[in-house]
C-alpha atoms as a PDB file:
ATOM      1  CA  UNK A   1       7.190 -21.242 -10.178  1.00  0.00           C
ATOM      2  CA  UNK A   2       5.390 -24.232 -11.605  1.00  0.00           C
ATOM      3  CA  UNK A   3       2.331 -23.658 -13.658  1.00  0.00           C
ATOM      4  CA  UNK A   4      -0.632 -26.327 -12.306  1.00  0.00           C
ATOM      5  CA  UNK A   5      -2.105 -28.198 -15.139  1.00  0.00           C
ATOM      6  CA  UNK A   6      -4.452 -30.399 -12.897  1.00  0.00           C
ATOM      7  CA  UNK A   7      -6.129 -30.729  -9.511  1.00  0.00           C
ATOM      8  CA  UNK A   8      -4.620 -34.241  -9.114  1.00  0.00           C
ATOM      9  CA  UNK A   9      -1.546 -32.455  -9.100  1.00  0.00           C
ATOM     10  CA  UNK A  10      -2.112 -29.830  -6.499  1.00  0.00           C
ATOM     11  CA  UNK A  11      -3.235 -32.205  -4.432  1.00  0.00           C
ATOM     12  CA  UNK A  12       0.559 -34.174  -4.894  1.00  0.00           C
ATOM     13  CA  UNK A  13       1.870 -31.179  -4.182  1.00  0.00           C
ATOM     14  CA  UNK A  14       0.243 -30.463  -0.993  1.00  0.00           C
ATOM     15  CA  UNK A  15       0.844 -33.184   0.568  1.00  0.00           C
ATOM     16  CA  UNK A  16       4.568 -33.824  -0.349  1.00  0.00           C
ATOM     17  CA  UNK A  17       5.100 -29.624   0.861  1.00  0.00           C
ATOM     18  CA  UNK A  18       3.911 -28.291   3.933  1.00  0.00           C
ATOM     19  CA  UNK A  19       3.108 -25.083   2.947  1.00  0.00           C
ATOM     20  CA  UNK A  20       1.895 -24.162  -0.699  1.00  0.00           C
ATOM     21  CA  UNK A  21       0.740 -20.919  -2.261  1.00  0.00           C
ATOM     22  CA  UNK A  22      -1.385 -21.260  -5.169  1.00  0.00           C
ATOM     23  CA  UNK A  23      -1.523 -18.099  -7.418  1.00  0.00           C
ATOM     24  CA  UNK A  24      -4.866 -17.790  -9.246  1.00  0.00           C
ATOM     25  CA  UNK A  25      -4.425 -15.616 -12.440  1.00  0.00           C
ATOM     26  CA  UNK A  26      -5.573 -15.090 -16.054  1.00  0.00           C
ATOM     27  CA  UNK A  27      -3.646 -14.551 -19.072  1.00  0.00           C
ATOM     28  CA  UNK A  28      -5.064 -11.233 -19.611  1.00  0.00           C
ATOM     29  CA  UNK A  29      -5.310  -9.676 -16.332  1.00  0.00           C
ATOM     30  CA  UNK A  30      -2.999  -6.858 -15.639  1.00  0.00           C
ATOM     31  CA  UNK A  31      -2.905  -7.045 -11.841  1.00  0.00           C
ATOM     32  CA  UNK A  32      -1.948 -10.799 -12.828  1.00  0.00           C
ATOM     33  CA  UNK A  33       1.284  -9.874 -14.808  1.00  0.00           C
ATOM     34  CA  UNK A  34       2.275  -7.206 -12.401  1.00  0.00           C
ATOM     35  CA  UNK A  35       2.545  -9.798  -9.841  1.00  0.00           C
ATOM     36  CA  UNK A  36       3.939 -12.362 -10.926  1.00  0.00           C
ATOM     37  CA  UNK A  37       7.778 -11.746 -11.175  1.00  0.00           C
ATOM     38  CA  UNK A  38       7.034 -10.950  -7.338  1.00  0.00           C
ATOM     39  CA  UNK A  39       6.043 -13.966  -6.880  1.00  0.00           C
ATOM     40  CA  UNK A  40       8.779 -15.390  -8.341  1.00  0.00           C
ATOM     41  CA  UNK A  41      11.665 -13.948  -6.560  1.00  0.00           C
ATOM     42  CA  UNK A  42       9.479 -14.877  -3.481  1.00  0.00           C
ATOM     43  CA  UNK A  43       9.959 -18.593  -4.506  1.00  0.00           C
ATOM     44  CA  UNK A  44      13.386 -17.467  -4.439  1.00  0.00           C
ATOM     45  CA  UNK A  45      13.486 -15.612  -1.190  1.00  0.00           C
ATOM     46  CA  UNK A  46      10.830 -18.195   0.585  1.00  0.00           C
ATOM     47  CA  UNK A  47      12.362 -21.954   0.151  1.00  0.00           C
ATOM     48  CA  UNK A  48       9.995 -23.454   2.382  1.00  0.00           C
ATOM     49  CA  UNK A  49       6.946 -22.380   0.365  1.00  0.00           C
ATOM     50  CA  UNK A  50       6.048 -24.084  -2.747  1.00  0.00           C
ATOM     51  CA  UNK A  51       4.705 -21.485  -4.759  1.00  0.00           C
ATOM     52  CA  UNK A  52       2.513 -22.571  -8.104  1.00  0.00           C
ATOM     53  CA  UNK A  53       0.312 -21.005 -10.648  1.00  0.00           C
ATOM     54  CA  UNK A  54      -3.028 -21.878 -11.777  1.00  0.00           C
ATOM     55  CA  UNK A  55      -4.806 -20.297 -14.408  1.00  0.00           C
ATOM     56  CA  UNK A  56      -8.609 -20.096 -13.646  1.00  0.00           C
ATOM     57  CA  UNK A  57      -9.725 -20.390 -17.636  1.00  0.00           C
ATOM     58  CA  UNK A  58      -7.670 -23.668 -17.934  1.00  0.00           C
ATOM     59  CA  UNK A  59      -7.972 -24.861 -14.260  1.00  0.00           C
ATOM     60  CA  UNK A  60     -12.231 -23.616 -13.560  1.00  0.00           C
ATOM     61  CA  UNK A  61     -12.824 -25.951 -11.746  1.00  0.00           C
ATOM     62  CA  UNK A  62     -10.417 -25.438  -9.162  1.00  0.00           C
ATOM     63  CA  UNK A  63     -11.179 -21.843  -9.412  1.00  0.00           C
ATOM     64  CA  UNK A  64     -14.454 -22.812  -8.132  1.00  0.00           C
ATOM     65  CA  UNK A  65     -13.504 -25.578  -5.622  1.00  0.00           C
ATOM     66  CA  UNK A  66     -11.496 -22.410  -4.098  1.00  0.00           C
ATOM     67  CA  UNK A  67     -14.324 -19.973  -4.210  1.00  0.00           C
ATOM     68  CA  UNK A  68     -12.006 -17.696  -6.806  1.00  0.00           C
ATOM     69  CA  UNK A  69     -13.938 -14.353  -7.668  1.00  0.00           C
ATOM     70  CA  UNK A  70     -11.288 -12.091  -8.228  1.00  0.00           C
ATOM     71  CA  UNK A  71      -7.647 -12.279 -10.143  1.00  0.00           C
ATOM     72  CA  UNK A  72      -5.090 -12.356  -8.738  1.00  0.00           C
ATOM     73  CA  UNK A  73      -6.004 -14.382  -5.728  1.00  0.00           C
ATOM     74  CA  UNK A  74      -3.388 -16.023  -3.784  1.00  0.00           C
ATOM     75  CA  UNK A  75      -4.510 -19.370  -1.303  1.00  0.00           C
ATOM     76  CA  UNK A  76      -1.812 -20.255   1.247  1.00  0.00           C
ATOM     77  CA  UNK A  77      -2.380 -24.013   1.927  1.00  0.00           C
ATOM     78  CA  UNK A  78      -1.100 -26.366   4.716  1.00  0.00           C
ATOM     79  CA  UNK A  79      -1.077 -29.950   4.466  1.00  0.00           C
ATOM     80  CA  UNK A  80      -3.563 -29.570   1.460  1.00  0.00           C
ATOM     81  CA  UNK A  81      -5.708 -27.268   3.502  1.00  0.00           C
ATOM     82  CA  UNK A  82      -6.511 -23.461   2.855  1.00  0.00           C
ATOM     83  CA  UNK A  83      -4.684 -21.201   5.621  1.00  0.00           C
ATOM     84  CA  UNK A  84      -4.716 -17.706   4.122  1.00  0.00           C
ATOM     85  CA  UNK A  85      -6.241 -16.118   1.575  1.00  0.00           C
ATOM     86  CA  UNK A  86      -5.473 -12.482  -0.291  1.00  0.00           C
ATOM     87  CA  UNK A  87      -6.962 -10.908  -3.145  1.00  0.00           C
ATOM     88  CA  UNK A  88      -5.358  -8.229  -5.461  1.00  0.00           C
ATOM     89  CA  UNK A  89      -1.541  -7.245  -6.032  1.00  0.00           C
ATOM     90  CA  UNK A  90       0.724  -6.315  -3.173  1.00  0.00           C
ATOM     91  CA  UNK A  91       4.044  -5.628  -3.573  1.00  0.00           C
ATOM     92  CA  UNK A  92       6.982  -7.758  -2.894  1.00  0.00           C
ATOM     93  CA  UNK A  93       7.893  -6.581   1.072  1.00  0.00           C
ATOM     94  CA  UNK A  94       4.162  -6.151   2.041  1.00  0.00           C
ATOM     95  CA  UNK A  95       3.558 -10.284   0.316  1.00  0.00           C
ATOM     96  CA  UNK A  96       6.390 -11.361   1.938  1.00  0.00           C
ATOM     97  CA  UNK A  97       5.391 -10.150   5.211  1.00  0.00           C
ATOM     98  CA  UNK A  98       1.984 -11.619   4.570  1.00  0.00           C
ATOM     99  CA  UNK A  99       4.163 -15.082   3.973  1.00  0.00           C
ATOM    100  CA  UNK A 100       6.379 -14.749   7.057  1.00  0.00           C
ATOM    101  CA  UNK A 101       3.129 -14.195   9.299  1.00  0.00           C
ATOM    102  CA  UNK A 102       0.849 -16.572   7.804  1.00  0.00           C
ATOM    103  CA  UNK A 103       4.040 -19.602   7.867  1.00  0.00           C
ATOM    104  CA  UNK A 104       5.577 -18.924  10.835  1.00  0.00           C
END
């Protein structure tokens, strides 16, 4: 999973991918750690899916552009446009299924 280091570059990446989650996190959120080697065998498991990561200290004003509150929050976009949205940690077979639904 690719770490975001600007909006210009999320917005490259949604329109060269059709679908793109965006995992909002912080360095020192637990919830944030726990998730995220789910997340990456999901880029594994889900090829179709560009999955990135975007820290919301280094990246605040995407945060904002997003409407971020909480850590972790994921935001499933399509064509550069917000689909789906989930907040918190699930685990890998309950995200995935979220995934499956949300891209299918």
């Amino acid at each position: 999973m690719d770490n975001l280091e600007s909006k210009k570059q999320l917005s490259k990446l949604t329109s060269d991918n059709k679908f793109v989650l965006v995992d909002f996190s912080a360095v020192w959120c637990g919830p944030c750690m726990k998730l995220a080697p789910v997340i990456d065998d999901l880029a594994k498991d889900l090829p179709s899916i560009k999955f990135v990561k975007a820290d919301i200290e280094d990246l605040d004003d995407l945060a904002a552009e997003y409407s971020v509150e909480a850590v972790p929050t994921l935001v499933l976009l399509k064509d550069g446009k917000e689909v789906a949205r989930l907040e918190g940690a699930l685990g890998k077979s309950a995200l995935k299924v979220w995934l499956t639904e949300q891209t299918a």
